[in-house]
PDB file of N, CA and C in Angstrom:
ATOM      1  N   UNK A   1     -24.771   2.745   6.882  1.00  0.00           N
ATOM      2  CA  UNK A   1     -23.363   2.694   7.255  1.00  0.00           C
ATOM      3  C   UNK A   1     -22.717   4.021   6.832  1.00  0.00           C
ATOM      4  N   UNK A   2     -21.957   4.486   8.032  1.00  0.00           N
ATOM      5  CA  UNK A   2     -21.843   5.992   7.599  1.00  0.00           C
ATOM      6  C   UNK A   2     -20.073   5.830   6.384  1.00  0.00           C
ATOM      7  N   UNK A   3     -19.576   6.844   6.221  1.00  0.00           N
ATOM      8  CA  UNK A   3     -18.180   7.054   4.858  1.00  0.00           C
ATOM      9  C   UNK A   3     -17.174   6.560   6.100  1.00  0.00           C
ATOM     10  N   UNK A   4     -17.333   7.029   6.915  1.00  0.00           N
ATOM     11  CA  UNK A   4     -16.143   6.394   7.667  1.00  0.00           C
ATOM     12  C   UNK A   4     -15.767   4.703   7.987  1.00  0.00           C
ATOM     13  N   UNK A   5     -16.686   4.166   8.448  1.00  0.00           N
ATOM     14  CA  UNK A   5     -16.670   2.751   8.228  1.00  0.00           C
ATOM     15  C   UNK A   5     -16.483   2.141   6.968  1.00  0.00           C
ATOM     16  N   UNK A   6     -17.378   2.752   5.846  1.00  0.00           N
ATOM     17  CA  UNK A   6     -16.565   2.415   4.434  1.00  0.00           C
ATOM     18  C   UNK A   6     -15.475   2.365   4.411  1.00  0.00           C
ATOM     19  N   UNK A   7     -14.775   3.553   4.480  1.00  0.00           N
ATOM     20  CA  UNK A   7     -13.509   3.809   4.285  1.00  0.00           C
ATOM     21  C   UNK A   7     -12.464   3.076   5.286  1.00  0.00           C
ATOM     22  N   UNK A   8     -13.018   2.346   6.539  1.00  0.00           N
ATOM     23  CA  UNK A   8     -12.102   1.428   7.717  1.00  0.00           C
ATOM     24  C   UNK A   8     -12.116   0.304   6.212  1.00  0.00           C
ATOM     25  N   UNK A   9     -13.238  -0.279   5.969  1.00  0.00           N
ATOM     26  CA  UNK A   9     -13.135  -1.786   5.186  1.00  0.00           C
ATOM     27  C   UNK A   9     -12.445  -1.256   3.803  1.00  0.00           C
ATOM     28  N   UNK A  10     -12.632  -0.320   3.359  1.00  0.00           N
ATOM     29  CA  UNK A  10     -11.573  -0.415   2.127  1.00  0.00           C
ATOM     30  C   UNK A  10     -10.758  -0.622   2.423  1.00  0.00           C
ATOM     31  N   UNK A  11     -10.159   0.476   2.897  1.00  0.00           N
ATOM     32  CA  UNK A  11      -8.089   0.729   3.602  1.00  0.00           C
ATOM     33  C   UNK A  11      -8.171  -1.075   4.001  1.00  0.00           C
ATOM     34  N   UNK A  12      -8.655  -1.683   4.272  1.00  0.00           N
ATOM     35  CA  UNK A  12      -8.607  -2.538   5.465  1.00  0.00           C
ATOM     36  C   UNK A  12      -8.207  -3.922   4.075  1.00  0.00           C
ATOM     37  N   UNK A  13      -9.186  -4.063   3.338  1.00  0.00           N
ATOM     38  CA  UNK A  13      -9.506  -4.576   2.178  1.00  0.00           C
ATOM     39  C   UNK A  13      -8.480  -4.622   1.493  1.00  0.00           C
ATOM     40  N   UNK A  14      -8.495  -3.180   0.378  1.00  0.00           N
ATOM     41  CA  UNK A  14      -7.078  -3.014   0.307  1.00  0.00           C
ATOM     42  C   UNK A  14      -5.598  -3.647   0.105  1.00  0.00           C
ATOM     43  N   UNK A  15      -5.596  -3.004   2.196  1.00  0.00           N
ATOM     44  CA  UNK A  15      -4.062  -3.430   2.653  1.00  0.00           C
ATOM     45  C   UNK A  15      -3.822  -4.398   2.703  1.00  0.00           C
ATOM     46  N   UNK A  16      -4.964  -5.626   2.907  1.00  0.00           N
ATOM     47  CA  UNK A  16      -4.493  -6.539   2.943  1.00  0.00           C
ATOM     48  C   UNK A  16      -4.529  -7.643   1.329  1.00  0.00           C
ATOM     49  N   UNK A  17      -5.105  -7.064   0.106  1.00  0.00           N
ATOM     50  CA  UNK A  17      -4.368  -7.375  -1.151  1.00  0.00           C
ATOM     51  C   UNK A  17      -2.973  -6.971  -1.737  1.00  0.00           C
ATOM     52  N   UNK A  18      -2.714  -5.712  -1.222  1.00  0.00           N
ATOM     53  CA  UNK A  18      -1.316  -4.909  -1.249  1.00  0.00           C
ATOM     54  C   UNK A  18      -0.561  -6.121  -0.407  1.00  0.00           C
ATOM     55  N   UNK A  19      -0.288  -5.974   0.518  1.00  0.00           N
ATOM     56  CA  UNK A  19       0.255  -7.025   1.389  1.00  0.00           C
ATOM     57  C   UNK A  19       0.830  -8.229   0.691  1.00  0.00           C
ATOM     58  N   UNK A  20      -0.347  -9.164   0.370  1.00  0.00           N
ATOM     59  CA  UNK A  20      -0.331 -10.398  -0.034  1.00  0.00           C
ATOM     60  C   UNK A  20      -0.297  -9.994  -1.968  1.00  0.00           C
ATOM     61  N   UNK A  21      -0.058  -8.959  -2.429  1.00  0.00           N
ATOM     62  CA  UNK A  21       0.979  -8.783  -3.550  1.00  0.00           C
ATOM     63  C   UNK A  21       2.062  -8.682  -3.470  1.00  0.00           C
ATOM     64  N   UNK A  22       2.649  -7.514  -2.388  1.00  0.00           N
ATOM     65  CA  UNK A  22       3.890  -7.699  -2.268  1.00  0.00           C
ATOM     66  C   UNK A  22       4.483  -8.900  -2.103  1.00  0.00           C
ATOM     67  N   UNK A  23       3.729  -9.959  -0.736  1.00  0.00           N
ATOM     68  CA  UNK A  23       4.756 -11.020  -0.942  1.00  0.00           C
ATOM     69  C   UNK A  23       4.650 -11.734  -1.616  1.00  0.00           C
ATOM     70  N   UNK A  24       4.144 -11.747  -2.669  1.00  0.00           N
ATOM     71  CA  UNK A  24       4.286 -12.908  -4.052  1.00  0.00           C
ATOM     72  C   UNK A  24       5.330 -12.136  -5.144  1.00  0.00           C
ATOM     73  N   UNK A  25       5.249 -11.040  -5.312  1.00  0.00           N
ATOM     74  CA  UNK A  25       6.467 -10.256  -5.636  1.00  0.00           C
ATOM     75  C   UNK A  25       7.681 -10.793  -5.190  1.00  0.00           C
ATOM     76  N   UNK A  26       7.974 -10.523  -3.808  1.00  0.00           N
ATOM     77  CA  UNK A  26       8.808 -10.780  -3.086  1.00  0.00           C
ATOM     78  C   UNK A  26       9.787 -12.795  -3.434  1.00  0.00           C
ATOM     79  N   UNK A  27       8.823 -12.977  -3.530  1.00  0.00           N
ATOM     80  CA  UNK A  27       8.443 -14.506  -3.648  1.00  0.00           C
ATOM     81  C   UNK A  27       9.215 -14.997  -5.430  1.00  0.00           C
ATOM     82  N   UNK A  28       8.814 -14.260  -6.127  1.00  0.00           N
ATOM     83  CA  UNK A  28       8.847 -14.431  -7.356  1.00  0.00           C
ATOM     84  C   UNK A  28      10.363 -13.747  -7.541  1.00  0.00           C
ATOM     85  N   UNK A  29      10.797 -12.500  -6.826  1.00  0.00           N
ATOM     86  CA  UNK A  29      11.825 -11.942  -7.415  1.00  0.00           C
ATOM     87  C   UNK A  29      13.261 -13.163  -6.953  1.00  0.00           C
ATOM     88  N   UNK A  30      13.478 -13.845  -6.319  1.00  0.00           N
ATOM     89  CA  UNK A  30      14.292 -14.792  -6.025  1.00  0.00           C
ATOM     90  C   UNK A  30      14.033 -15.972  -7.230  1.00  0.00           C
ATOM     91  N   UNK A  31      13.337 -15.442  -8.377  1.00  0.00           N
ATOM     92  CA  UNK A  31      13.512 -16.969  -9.475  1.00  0.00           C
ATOM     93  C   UNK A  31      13.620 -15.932 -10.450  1.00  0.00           C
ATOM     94  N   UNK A  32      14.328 -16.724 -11.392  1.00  0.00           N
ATOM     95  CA  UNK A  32      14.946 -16.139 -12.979  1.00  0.00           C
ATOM     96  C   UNK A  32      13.476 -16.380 -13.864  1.00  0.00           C
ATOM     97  N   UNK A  33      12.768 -15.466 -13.021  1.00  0.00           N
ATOM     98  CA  UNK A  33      11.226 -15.854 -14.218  1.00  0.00           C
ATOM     99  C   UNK A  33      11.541 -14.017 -14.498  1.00  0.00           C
ATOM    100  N   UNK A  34      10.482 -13.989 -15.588  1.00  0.00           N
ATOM    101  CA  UNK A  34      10.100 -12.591 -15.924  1.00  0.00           C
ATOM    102  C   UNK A  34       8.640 -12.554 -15.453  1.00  0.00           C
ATOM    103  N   UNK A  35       7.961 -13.379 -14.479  1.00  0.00           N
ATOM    104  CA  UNK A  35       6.778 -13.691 -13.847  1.00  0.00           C
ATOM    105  C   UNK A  35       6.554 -12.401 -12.770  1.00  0.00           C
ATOM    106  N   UNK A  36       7.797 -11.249 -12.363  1.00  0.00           N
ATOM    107  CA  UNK A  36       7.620 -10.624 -11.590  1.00  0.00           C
ATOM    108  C   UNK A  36       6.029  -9.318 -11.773  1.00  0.00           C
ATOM    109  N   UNK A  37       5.547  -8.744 -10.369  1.00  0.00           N
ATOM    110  CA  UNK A  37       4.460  -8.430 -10.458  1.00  0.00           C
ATOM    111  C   UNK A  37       5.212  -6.734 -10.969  1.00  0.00           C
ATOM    112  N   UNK A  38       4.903  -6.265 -12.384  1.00  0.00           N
ATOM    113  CA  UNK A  38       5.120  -4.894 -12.796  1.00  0.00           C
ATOM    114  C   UNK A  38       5.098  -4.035 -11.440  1.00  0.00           C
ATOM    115  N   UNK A  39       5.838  -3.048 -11.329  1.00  0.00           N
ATOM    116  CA  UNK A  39       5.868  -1.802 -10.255  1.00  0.00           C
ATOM    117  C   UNK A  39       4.441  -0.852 -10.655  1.00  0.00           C
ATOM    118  N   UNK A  40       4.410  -0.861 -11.686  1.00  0.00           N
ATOM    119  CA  UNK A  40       2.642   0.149 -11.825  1.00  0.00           C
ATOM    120  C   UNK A  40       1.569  -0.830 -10.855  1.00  0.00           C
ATOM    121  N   UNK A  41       1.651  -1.816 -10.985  1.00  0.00           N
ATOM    122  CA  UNK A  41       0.918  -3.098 -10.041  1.00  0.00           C
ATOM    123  C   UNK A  41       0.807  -2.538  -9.001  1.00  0.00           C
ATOM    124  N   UNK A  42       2.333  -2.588  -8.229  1.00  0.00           N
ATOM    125  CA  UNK A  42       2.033  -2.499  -6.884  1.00  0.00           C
ATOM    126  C   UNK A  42       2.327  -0.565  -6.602  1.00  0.00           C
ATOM    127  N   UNK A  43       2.439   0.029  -7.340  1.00  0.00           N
ATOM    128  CA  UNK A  43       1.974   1.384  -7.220  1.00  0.00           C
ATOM    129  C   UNK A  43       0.724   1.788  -7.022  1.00  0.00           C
ATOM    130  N   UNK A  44       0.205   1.128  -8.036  1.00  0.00           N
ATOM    131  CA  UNK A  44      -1.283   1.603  -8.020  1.00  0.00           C
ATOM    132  C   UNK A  44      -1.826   0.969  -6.751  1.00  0.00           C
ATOM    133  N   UNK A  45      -1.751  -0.453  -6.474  1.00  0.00           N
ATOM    134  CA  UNK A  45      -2.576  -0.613  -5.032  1.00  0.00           C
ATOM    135  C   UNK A  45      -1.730   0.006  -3.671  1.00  0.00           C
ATOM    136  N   UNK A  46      -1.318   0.506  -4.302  1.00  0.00           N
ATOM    137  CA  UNK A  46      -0.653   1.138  -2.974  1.00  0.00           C
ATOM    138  C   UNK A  46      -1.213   2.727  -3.048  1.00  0.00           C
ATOM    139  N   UNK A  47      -1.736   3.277  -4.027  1.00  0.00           N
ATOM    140  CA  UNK A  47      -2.262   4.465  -4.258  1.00  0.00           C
ATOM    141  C   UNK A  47      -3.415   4.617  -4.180  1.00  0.00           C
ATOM    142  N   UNK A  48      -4.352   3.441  -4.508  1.00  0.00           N
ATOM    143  CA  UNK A  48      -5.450   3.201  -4.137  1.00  0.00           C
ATOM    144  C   UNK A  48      -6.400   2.534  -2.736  1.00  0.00           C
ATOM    145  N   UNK A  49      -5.495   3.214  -1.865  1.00  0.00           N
ATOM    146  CA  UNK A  49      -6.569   3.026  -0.056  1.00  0.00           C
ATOM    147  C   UNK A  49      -5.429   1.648   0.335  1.00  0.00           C
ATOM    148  N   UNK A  50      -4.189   0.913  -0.810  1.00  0.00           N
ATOM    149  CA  UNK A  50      -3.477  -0.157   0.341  1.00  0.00           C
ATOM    150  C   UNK A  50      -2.108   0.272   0.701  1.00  0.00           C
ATOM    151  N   UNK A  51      -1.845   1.361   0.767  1.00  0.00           N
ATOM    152  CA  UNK A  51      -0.847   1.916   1.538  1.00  0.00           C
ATOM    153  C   UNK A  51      -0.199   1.773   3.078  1.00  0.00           C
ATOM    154  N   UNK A  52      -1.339   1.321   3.637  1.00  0.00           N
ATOM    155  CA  UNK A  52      -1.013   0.835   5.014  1.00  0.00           C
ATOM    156  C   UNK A  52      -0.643  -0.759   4.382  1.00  0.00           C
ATOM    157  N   UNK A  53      -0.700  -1.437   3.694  1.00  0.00           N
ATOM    158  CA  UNK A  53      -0.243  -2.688   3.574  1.00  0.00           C
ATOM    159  C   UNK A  53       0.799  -2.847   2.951  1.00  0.00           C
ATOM    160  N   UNK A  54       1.414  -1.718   1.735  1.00  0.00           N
ATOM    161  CA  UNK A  54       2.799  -1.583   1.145  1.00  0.00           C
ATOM    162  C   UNK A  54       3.437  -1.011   2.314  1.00  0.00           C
ATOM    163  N   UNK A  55       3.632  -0.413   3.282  1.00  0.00           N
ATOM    164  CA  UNK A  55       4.106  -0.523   4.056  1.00  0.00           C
ATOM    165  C   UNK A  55       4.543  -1.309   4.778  1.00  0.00           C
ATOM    166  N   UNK A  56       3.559  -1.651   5.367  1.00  0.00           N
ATOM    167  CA  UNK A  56       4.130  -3.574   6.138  1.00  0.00           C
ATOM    168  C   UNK A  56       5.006  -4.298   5.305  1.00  0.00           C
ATOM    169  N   UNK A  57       4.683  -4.700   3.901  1.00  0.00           N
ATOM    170  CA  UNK A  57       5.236  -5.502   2.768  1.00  0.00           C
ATOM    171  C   UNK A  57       7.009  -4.532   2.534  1.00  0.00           C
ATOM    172  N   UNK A  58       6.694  -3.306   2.883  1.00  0.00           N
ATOM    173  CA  UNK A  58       8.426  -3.022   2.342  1.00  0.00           C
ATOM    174  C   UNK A  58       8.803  -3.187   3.612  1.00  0.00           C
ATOM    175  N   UNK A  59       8.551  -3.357   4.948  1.00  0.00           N
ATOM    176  CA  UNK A  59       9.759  -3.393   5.918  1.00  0.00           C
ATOM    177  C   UNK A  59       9.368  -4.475   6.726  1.00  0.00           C
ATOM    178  N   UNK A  60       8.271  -5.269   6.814  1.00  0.00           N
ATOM    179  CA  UNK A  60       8.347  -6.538   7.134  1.00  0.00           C
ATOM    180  C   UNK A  60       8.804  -7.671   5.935  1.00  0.00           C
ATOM    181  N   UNK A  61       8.638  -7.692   4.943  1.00  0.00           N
ATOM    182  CA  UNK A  61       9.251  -8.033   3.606  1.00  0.00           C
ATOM    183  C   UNK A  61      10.726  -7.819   3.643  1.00  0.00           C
ATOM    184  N   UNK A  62      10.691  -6.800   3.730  1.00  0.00           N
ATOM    185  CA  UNK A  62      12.078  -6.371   2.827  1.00  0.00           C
ATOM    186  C   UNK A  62      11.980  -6.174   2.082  1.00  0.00           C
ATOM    187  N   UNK A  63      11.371  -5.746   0.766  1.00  0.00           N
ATOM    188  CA  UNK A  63      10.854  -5.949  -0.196  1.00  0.00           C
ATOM    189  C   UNK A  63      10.585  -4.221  -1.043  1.00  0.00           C
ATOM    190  N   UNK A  64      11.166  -3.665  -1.835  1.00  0.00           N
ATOM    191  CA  UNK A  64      11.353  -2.666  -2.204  1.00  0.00           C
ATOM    192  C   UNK A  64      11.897  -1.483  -1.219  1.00  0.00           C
ATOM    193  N   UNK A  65      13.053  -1.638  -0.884  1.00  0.00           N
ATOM    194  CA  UNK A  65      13.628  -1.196   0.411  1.00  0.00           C
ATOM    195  C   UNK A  65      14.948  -0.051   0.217  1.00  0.00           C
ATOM    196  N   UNK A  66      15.175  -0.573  -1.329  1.00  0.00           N
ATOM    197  CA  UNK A  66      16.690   0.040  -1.635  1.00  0.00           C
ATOM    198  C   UNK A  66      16.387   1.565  -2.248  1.00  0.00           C
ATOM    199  N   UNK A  67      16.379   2.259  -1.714  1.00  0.00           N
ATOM    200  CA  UNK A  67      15.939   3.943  -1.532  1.00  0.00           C
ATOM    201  C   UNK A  67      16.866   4.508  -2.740  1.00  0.00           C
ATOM    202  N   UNK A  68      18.135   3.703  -3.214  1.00  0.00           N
ATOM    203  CA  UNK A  68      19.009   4.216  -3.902  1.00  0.00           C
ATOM    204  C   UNK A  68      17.804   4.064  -5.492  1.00  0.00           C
ATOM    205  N   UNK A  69      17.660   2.796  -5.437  1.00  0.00           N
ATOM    206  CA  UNK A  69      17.044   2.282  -7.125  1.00  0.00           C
ATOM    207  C   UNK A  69      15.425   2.835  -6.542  1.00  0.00           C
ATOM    208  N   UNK A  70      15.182   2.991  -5.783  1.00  0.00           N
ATOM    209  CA  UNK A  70      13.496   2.783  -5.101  1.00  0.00           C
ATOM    210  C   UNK A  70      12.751   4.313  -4.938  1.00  0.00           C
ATOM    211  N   UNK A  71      13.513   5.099  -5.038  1.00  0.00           N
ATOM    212  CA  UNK A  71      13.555   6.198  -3.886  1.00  0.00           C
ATOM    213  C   UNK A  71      11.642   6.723  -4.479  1.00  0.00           C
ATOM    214  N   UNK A  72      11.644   6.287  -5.806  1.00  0.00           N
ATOM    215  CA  UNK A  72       9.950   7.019  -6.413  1.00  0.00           C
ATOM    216  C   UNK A  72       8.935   6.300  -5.953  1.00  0.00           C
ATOM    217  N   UNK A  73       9.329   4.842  -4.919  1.00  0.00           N
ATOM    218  CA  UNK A  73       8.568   4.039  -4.513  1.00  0.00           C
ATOM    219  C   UNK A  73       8.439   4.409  -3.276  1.00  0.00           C
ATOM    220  N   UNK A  74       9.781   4.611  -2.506  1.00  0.00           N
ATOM    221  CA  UNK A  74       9.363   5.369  -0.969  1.00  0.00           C
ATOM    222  C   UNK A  74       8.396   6.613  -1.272  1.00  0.00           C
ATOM    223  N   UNK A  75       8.515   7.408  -2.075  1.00  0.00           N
ATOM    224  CA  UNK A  75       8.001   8.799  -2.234  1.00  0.00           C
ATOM    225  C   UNK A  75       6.446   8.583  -2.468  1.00  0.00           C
ATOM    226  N   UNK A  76       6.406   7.687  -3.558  1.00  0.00           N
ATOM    227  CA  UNK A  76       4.587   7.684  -3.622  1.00  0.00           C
ATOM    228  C   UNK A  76       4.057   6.737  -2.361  1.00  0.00           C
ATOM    229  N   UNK A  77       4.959   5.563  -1.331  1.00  0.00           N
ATOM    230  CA  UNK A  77       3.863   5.368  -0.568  1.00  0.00           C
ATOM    231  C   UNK A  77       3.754   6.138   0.732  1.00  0.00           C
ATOM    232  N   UNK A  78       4.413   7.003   0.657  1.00  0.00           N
ATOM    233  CA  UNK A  78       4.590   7.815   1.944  1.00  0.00           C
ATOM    234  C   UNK A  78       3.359   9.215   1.647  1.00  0.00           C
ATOM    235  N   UNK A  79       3.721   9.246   0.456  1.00  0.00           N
ATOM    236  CA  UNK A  79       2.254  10.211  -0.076  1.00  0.00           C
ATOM    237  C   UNK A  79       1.041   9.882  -0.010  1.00  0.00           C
ATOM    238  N   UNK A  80       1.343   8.691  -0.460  1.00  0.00           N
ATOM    239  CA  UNK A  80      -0.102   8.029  -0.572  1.00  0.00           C
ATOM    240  C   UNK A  80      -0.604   7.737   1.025  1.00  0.00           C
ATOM    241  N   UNK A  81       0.302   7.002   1.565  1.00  0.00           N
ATOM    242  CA  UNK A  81      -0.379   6.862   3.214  1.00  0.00           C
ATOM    243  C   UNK A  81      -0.783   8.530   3.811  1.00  0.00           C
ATOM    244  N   UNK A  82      -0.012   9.499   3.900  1.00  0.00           N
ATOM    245  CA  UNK A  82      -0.403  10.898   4.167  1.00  0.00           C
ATOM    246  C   UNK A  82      -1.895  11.109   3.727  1.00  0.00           C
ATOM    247  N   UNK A  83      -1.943  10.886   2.562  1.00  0.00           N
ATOM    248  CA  UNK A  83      -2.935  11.247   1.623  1.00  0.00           C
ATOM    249  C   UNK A  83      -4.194  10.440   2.765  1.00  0.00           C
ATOM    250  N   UNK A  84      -3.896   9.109   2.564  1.00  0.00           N
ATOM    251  CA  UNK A  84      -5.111   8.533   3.401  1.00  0.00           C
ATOM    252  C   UNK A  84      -5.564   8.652   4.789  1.00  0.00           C
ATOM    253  N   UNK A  85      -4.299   8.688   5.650  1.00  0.00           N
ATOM    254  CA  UNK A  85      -4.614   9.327   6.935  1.00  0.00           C
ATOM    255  C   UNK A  85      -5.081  10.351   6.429  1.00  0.00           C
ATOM    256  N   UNK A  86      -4.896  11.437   5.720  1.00  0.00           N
ATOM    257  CA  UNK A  86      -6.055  12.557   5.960  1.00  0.00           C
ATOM    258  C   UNK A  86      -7.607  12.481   5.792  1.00  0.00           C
ATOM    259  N   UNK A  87      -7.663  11.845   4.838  1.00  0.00           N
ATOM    260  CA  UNK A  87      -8.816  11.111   4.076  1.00  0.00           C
ATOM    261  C   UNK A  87      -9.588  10.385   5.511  1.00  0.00           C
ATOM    262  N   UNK A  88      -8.985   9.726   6.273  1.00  0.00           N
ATOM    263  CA  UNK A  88      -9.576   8.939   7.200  1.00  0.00           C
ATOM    264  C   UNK A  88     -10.036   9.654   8.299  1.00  0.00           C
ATOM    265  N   UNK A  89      -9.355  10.966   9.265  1.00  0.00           N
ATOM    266  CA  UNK A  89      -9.220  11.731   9.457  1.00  0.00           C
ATOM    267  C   UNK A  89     -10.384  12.508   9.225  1.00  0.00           C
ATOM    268  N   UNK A  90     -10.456  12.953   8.197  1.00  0.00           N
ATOM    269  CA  UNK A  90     -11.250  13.944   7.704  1.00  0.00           C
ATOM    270  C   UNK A  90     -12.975  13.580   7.908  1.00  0.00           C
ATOM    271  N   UNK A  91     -13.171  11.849   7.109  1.00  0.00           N
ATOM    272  CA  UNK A  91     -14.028  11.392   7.372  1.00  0.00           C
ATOM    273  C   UNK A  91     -14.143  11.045   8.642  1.00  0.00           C
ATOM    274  N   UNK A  92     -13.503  10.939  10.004  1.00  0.00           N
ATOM    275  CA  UNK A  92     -14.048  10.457  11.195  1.00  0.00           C
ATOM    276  C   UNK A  92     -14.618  11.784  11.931  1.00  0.00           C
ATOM    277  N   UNK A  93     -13.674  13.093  11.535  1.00  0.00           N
ATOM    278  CA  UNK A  93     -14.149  14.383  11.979  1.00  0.00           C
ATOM    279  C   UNK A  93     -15.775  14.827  11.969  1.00  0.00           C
ATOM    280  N   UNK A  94     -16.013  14.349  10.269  1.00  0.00           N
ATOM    281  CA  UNK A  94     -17.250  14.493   9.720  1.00  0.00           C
ATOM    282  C   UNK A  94     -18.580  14.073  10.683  1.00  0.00           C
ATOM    283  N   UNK A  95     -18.026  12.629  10.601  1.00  0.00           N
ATOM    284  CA  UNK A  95     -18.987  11.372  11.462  1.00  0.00           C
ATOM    285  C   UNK A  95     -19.396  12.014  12.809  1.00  0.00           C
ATOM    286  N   UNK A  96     -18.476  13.079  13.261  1.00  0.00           N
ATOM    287  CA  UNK A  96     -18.828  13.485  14.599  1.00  0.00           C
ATOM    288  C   UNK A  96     -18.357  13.047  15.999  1.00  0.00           C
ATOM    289  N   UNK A  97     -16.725  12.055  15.199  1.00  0.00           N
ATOM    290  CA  UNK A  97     -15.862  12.010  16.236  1.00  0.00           C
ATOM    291  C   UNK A  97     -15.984  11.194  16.917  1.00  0.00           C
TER     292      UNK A  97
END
């Protein structure tokens, strides 16, 4: 199995734990618990290949949206997705297209 197909099932993998963190986040922030999922949480899987799924989760969610309090959260997943389209990119170039 060549890096590129790896790299489809990670991202893929991933996005869809990012995803289904955010909305339990999402889920949790509407109750007076301190049960909420830490922001390093969903930073890191969002930095680590689930960036295409914190995406979905902030604007199909709604869900970390307020750019005013947020703005270091827009910034790293917009990096981070860049980061991986290149990454993906790079590896499909490799593969021979």
């Amino acid at each position: 199995m060549n890096l590129f197909i790896i790299f489809l099932i990670v991202e893929g993998v991933m996005s869809l734990l990012t995803l289904a963190v955010f909305a339990l986040d999402k889920k949790l922030s509407g109750k007076e618990s301190n049960g909420r999922i830490p922001e390093i949480v969903l930073l890191s899987l969002t930095t680590f290949f689930g960036a295409p799924g914190a995406l979905i989760g902030m604007y199909v969610l709604r869900h970390k949206t307020n750019f005013a309090t947020k703005f270091h959260f827009a910034v790293t997943l917009w990096l981070a997705l860049a980061l991986q389209a290149a990454i993906g990119v790079l590896l499909f170039i490799k593969r021979g297209g």
